[in-house]
Protein backbone atom coordinates (compact mmCIF):
# COMPACT_ATOMS: atom_id res chain seq x y z
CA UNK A 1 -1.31 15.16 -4.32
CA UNK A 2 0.19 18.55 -4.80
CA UNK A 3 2.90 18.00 -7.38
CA UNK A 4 4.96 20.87 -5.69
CA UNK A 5 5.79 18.99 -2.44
CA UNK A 6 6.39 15.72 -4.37
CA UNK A 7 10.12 14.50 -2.89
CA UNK A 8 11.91 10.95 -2.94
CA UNK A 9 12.57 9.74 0.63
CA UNK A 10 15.12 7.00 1.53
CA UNK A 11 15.85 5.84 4.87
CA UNK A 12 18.69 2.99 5.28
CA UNK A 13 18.80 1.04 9.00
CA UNK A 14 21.88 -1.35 9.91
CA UNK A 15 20.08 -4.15 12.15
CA UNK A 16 21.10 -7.26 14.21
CA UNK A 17 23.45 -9.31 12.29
CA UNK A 18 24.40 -6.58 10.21
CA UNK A 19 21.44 -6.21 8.07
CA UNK A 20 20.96 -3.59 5.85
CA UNK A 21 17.41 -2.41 5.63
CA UNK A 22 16.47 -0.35 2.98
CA UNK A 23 13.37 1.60 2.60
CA UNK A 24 12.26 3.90 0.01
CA UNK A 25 9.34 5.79 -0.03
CA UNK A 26 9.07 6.60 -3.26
CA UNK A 27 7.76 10.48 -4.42
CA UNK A 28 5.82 11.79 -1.35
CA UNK A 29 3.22 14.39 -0.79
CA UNK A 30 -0.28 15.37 0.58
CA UNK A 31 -2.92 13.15 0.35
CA UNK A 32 -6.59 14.67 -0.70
CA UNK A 33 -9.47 13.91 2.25
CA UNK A 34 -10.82 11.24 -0.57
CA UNK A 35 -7.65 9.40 -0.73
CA UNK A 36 -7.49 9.48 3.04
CA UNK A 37 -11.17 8.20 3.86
CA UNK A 38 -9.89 5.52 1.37
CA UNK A 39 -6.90 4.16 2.89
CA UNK A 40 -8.34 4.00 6.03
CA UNK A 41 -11.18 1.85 4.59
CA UNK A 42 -8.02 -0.29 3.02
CA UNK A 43 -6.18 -0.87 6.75
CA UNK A 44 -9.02 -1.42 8.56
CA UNK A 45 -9.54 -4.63 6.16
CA UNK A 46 -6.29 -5.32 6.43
CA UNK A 47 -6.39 -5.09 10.39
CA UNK A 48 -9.49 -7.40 9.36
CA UNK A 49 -7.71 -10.19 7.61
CA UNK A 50 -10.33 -9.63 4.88
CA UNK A 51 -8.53 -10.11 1.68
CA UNK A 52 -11.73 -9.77 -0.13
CA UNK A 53 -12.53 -6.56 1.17
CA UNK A 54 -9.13 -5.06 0.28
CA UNK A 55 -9.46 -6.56 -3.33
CA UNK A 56 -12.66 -4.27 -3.37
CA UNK A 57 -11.05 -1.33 -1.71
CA UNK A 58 -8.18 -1.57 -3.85
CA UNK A 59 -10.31 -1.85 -7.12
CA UNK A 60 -12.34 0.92 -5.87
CA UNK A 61 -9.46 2.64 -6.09
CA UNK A 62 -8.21 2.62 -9.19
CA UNK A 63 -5.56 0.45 -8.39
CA UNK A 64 -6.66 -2.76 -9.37
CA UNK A 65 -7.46 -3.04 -13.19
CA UNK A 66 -8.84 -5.92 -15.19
CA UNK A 67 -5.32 -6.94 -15.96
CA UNK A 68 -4.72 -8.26 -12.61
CA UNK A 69 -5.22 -11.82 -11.67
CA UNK A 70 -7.14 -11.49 -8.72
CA UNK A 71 -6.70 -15.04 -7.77
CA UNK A 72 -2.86 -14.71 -7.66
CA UNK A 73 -3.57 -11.48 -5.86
CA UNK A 74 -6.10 -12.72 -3.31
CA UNK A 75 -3.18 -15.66 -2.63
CA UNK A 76 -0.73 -13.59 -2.14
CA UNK A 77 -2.72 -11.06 0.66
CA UNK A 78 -3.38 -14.12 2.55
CA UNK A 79 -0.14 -15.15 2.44
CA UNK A 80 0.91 -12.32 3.41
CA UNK A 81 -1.34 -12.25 6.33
């Protein structure tokens, strides 16, 4: 990502019932052609339903390290499925 562009982004939405909704994007920027190729890999095994596959994806990231416990991980994607 190209440091120079890097900005915090916060949208807030009043919903039904009034519900705040909150989201923050965090720091954005540009994503590299690499980083691109990769997230696409990541949705399309999310569009999937295959948990496994984004465990991979996400290790072959970087974003996964030997810290994490995959179990409680791979739970928690399906669950979230």
């Amino acid at each position: 990502m190209d440091s120079s562009m890097q900005t915090p982004i916060h949208l807030i939405y009043i919903l039904d019932n009034n519900i705040i909704c909150y989201i923050d994007f965090g720091m954005m920027g540009i994503l590299d052609e690499e980083f691109k190729h990769n997230l696409a890999e990541l949705i399309i095994y999310f569009i999937d339903n295959n948990v496994s596959g984004m465990i991979n994806q996400l290790t072959y990231m970087g974003m996964i390290n030997n810290k994490v416990d995959i179990k409680s991980l791979k739970y928690d994607l399906t669950d979230m499925m």
